[in-house]
PDB file of N, CA and C in Angstrom:
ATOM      1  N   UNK A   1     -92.268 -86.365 114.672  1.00  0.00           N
ATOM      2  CA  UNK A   1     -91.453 -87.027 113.683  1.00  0.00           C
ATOM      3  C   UNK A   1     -90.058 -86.462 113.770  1.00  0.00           C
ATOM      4  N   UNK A   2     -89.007 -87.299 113.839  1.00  0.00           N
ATOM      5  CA  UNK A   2     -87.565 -86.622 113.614  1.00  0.00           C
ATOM      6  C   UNK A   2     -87.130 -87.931 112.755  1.00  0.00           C
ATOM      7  N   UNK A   3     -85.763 -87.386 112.540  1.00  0.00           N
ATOM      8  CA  UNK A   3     -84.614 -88.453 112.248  1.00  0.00           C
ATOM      9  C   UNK A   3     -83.232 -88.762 112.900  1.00  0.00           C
ATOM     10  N   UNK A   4     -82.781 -89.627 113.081  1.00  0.00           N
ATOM     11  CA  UNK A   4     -81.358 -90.098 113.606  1.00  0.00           C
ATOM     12  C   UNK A   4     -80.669 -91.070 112.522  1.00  0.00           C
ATOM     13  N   UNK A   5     -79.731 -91.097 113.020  1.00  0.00           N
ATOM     14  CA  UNK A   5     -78.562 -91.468 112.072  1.00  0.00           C
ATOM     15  C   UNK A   5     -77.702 -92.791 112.890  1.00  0.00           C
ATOM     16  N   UNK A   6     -77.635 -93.207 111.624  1.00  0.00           N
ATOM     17  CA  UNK A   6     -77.089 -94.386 112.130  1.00  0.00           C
ATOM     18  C   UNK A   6     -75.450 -95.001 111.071  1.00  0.00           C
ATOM     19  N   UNK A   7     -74.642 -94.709 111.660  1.00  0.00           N
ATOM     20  CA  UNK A   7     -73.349 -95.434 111.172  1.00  0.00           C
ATOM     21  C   UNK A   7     -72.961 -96.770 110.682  1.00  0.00           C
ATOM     22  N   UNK A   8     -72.612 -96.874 109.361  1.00  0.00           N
ATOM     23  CA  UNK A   8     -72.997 -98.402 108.573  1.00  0.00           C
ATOM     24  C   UNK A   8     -70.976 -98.732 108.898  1.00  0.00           C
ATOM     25  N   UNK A   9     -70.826-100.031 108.633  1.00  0.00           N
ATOM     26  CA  UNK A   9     -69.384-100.551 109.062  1.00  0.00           C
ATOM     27  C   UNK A   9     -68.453-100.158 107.786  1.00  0.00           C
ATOM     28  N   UNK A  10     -69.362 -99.658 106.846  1.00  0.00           N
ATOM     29  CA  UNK A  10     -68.461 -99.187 105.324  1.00  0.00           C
ATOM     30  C   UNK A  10     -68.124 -97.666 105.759  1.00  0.00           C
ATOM     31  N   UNK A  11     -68.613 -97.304 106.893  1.00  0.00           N
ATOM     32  CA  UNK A  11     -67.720 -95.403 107.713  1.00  0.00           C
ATOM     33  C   UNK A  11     -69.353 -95.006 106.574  1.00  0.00           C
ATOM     34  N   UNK A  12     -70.373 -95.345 106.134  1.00  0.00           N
ATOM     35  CA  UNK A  12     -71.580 -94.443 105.366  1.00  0.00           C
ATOM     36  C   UNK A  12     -72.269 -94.384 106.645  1.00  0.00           C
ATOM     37  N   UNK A  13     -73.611 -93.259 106.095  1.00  0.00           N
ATOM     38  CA  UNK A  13     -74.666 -92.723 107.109  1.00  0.00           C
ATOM     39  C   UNK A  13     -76.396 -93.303 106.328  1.00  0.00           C
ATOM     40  N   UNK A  14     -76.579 -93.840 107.579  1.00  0.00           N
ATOM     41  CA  UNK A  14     -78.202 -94.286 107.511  1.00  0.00           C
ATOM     42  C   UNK A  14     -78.968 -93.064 108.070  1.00  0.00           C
ATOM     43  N   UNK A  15     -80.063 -92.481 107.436  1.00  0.00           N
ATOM     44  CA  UNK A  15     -81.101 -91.587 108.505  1.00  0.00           C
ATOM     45  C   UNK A  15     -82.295 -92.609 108.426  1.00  0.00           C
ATOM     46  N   UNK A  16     -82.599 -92.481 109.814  1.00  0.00           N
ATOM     47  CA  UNK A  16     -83.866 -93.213 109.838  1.00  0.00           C
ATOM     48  C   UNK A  16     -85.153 -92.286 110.319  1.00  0.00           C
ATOM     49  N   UNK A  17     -85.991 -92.607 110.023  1.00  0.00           N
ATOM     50  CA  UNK A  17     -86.711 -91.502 109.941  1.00  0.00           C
ATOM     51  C   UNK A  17     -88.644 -92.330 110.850  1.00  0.00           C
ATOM     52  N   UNK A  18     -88.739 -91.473 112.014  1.00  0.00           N
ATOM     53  CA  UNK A  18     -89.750 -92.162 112.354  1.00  0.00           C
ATOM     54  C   UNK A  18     -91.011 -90.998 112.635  1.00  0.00           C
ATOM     55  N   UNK A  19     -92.173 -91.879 112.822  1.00  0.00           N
ATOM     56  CA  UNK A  19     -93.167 -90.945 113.325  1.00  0.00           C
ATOM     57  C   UNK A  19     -93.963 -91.884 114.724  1.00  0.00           C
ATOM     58  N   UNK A  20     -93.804 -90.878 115.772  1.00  0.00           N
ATOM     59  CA  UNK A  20     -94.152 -91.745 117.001  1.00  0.00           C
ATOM     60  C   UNK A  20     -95.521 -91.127 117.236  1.00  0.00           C
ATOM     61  N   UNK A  21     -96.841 -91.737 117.408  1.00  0.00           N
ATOM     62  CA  UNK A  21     -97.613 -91.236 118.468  1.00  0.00           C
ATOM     63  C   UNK A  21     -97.180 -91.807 120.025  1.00  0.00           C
ATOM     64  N   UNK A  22     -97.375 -90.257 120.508  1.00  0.00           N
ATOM     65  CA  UNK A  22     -97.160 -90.109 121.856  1.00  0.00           C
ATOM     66  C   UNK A  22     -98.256 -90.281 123.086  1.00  0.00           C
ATOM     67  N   UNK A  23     -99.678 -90.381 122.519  1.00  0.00           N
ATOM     68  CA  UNK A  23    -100.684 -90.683 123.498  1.00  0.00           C
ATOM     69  C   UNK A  23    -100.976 -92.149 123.855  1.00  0.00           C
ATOM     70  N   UNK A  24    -100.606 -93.108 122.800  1.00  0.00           N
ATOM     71  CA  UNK A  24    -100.114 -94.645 122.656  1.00  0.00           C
ATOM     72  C   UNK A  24     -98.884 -95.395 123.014  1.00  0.00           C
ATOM     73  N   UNK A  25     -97.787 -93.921 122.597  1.00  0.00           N
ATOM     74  CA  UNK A  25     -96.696 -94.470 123.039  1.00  0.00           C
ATOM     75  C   UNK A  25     -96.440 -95.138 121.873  1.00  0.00           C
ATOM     76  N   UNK A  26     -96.083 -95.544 120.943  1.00  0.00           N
ATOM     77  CA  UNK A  26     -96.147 -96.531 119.530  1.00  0.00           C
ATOM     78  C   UNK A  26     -95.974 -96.069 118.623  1.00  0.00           C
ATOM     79  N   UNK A  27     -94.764 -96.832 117.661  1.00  0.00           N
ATOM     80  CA  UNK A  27     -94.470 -95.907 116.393  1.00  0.00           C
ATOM     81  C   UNK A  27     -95.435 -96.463 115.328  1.00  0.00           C
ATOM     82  N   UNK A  28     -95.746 -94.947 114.416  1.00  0.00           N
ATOM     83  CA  UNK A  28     -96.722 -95.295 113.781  1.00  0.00           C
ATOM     84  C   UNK A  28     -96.121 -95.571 112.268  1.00  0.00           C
ATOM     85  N   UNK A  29     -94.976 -95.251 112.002  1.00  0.00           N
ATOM     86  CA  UNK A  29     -94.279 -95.191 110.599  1.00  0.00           C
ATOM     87  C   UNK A  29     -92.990 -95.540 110.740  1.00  0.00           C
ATOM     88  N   UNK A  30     -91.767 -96.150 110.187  1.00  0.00           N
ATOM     89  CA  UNK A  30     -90.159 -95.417 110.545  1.00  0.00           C
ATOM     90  C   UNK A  30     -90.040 -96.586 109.111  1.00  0.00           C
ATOM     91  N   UNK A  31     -88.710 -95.637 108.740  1.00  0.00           N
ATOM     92  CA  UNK A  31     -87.919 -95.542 107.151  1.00  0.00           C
ATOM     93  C   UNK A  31     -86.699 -95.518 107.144  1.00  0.00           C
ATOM     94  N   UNK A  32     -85.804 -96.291 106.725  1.00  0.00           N
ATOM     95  CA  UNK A  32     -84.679 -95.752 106.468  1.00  0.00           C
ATOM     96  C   UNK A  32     -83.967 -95.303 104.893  1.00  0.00           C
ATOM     97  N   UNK A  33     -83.242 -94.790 104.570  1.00  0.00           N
ATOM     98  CA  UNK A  33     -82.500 -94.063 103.231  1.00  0.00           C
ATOM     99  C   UNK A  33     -81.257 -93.537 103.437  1.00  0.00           C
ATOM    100  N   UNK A  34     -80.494 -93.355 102.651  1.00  0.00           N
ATOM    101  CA  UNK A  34     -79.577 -92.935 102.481  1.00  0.00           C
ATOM    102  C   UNK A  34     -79.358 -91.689 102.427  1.00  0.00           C
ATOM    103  N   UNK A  35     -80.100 -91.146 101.625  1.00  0.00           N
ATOM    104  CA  UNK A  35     -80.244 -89.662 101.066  1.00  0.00           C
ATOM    105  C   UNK A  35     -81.688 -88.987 101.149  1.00  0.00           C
ATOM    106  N   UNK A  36     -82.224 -88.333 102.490  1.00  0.00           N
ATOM    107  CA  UNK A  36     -83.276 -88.199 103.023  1.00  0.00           C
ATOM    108  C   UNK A  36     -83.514 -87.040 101.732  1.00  0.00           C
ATOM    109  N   UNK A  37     -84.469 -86.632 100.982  1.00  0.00           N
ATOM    110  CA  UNK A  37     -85.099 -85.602 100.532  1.00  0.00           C
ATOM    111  C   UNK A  37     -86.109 -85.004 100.913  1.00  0.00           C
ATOM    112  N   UNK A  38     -86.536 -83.772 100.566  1.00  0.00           N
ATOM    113  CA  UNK A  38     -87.997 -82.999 100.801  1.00  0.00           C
ATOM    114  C   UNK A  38     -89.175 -84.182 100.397  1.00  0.00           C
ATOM    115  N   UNK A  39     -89.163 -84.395  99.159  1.00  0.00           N
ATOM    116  CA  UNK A  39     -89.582 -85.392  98.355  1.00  0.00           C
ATOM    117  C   UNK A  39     -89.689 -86.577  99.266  1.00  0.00           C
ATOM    118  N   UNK A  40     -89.252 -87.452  99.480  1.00  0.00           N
ATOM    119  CA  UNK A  40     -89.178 -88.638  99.990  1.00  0.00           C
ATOM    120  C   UNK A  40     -89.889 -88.712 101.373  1.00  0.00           C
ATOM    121  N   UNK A  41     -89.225 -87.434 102.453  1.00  0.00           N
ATOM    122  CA  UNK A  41     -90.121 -87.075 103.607  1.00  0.00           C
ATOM    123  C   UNK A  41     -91.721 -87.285 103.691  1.00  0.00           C
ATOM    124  N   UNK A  42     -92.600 -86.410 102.204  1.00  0.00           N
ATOM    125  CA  UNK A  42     -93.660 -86.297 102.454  1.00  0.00           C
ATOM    126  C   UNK A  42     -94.275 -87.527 101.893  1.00  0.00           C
ATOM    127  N   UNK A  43     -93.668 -88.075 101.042  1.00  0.00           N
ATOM    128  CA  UNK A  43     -93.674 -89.630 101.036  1.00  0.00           C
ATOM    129  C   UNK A  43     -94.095 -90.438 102.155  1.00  0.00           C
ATOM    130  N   UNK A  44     -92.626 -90.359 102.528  1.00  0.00           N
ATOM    131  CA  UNK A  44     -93.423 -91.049 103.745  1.00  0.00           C
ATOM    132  C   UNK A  44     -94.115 -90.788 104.729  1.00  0.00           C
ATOM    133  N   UNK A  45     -94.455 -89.653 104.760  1.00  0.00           N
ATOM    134  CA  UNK A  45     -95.590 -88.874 105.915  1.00  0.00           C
ATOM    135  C   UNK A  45     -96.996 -89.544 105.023  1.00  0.00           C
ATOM    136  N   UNK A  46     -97.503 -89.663 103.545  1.00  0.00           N
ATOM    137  CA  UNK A  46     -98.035 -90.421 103.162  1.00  0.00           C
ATOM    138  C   UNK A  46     -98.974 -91.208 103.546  1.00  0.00           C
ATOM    139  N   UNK A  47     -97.480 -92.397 103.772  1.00  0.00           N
ATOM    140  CA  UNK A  47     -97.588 -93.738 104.016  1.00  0.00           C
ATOM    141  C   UNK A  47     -97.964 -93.900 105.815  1.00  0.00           C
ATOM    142  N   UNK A  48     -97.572 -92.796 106.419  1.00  0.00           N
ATOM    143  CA  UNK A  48     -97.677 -92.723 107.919  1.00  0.00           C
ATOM    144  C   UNK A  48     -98.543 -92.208 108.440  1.00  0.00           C
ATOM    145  N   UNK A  49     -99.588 -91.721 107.234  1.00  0.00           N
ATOM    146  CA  UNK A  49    -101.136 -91.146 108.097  1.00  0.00           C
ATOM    147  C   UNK A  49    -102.290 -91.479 106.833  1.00  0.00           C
ATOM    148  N   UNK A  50    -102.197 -92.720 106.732  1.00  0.00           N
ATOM    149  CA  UNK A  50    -103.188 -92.956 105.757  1.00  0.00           C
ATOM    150  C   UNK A  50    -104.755 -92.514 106.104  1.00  0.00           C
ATOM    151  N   UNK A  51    -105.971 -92.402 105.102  1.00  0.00           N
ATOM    152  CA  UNK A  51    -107.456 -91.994 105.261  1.00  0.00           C
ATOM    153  C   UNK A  51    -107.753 -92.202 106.621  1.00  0.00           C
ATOM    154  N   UNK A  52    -107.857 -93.155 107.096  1.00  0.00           N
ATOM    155  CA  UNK A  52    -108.592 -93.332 107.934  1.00  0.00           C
ATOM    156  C   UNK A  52    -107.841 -93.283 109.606  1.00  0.00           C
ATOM    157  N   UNK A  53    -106.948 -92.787 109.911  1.00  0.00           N
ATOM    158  CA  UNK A  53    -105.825 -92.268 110.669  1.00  0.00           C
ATOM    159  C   UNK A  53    -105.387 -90.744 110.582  1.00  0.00           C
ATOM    160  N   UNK A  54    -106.185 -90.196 111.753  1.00  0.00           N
ATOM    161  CA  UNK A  54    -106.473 -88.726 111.853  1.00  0.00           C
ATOM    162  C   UNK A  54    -105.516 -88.084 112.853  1.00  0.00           C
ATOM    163  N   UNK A  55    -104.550 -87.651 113.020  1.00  0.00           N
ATOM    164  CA  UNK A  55    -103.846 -86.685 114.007  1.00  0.00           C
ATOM    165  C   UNK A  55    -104.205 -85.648 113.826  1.00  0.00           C
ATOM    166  N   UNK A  56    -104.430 -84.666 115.559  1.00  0.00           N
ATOM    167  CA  UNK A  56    -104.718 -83.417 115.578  1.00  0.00           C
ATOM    168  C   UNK A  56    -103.455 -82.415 115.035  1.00  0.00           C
ATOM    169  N   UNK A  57    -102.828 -82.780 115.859  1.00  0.00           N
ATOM    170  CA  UNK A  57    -100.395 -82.309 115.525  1.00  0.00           C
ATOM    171  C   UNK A  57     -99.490 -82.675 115.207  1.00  0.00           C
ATOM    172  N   UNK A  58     -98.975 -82.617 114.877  1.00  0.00           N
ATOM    173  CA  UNK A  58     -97.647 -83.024 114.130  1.00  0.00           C
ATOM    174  C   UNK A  58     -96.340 -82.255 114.350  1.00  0.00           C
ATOM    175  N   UNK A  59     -95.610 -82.626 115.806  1.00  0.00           N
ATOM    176  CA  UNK A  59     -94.283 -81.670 116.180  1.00  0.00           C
ATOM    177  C   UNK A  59     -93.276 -82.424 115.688  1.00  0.00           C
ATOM    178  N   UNK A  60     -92.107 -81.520 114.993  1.00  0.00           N
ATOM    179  CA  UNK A  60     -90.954 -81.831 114.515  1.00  0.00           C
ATOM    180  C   UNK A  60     -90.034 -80.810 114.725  1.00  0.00           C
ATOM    181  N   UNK A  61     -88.636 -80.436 114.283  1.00  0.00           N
ATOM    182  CA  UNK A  61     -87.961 -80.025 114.761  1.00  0.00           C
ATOM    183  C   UNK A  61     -87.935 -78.699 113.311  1.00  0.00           C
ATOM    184  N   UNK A  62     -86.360 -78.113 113.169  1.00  0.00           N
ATOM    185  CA  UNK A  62     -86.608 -77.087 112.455  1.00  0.00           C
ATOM    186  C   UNK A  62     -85.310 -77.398 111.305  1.00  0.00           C
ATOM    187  N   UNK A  63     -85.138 -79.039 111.187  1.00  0.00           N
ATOM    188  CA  UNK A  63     -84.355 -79.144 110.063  1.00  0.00           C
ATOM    189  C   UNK A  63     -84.277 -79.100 108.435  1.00  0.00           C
ATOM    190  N   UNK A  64     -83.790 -78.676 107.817  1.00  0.00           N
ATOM    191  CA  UNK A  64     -83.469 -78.759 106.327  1.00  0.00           C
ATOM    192  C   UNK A  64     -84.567 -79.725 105.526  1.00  0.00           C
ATOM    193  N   UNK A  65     -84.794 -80.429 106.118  1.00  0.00           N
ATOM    194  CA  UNK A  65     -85.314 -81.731 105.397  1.00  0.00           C
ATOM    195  C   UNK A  65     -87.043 -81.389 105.580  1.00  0.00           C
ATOM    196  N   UNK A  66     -87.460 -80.754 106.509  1.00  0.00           N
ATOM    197  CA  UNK A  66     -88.625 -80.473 106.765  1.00  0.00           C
ATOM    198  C   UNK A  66     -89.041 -79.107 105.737  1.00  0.00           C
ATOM    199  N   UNK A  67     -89.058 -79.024 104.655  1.00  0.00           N
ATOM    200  CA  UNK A  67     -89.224 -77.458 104.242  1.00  0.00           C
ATOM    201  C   UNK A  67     -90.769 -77.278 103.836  1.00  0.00           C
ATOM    202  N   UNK A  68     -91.023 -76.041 103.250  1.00  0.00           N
ATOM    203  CA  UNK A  68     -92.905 -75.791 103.178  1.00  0.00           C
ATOM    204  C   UNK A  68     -93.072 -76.876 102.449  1.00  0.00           C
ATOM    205  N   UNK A  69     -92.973 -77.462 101.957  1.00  0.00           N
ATOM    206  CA  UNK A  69     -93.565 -78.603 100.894  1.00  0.00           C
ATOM    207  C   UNK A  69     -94.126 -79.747 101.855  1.00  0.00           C
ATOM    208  N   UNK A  70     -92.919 -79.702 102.845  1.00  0.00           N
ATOM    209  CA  UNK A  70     -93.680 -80.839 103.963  1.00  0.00           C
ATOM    210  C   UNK A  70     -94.687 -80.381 104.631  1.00  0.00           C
ATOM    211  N   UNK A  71     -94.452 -79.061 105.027  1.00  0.00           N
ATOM    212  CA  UNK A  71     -95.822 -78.161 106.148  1.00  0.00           C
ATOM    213  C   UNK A  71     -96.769 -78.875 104.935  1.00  0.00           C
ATOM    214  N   UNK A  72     -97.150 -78.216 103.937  1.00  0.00           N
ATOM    215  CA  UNK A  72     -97.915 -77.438 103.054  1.00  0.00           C
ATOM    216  C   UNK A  72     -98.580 -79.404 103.208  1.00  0.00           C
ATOM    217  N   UNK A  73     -97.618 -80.481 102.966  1.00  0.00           N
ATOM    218  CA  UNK A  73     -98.353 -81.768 102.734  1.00  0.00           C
ATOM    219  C   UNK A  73     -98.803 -82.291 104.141  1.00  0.00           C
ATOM    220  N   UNK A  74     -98.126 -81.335 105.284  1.00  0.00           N
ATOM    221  CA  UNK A  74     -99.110 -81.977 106.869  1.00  0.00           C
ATOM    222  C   UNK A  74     -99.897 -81.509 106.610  1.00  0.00           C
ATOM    223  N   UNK A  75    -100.500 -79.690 106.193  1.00  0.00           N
ATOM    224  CA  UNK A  75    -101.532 -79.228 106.717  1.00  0.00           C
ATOM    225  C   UNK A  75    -102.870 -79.506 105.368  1.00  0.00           C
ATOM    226  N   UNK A  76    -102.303 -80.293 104.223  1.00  0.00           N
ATOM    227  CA  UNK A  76    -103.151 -80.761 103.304  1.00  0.00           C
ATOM    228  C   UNK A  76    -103.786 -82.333 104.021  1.00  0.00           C
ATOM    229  N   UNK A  77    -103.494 -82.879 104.833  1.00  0.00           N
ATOM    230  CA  UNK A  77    -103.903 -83.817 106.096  1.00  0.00           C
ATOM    231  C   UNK A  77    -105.061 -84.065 106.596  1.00  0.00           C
ATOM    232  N   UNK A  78    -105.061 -81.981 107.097  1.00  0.00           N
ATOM    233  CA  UNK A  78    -105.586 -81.518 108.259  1.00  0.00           C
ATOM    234  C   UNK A  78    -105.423 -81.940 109.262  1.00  0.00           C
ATOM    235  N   UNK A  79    -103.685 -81.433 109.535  1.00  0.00           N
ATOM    236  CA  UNK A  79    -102.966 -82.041 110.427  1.00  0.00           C
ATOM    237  C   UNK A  79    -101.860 -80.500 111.128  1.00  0.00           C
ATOM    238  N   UNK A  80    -102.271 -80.111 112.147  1.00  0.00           N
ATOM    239  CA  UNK A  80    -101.664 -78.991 112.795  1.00  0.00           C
ATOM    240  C   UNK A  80    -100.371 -79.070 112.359  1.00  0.00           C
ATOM    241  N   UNK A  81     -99.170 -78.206 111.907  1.00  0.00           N
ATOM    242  CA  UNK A  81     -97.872 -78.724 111.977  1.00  0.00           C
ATOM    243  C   UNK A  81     -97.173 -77.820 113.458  1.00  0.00           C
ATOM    244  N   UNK A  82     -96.469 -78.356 113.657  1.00  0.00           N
ATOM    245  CA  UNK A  82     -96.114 -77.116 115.780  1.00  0.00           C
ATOM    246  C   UNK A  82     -94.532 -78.018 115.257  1.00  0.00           C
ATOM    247  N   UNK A  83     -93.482 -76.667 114.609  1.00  0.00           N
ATOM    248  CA  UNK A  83     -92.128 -76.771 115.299  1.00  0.00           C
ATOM    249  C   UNK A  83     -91.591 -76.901 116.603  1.00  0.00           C
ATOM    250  N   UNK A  84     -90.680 -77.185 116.848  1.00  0.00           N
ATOM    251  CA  UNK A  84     -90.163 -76.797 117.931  1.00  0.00           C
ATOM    252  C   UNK A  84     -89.192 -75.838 117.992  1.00  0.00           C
ATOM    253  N   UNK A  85     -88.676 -74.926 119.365  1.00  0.00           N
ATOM    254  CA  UNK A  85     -88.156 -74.016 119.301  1.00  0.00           C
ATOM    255  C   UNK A  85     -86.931 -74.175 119.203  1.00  0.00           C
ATOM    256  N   UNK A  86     -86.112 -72.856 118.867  1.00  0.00           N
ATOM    257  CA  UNK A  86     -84.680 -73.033 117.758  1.00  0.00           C
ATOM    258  C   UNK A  86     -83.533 -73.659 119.245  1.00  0.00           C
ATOM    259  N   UNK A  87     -83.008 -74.134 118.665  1.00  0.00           N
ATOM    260  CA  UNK A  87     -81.873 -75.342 119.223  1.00  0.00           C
ATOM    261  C   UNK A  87     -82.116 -75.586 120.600  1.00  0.00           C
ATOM    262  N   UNK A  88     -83.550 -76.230 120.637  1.00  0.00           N
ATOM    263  CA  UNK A  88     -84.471 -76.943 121.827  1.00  0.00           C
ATOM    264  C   UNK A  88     -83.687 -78.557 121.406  1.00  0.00           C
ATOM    265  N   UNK A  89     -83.771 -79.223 122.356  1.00  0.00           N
ATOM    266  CA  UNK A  89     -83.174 -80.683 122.392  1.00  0.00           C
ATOM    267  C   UNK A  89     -84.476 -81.359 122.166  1.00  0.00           C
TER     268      UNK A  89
END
């Protein structure tokens, strides 16, 4: 899961926010907002791994927006969380 940003013609910022499985190749979730929160994140992590949709991992990066509240709601899942390493591309 990451986010990118996207530039609106009013000079504002879109984050869009996706979750890809990578063994399919296929996104399984993506969101956009204005004002990404902790809150809103695990929201939509939620909506992006409902009951019956099981992931072993869950790699993301090591931004602001990801804080324990999000770990704490992957690994309430039972869903590995695996950062990635510090200012890895």
């Amino acid at each position: 899961m990451d986010f990118f940003t996207v530039p609106t013609l009013t000079f504002g910022v879109l984050y869009c926010f996706f979750v890809i499985s990578h063994d399919r190749r296929r996104i399984l979730h993506c969101s956009v907002t204005r004002h990404p929160t902790c809150a809103w994140v695990y929201q939509q992590l939620r909506e992006a791994f409902p009951y019956d949709m099981q992931s072993k991992y869950l790699i993301f990066d090591r931004a602001a927006n990801f804080s324990e509240e999000v770990v704490s709601t992957i690994r309430g899942f039972g869903i590995e969380p695996k950062r990635t390493s510090f200012r890895s591309p």
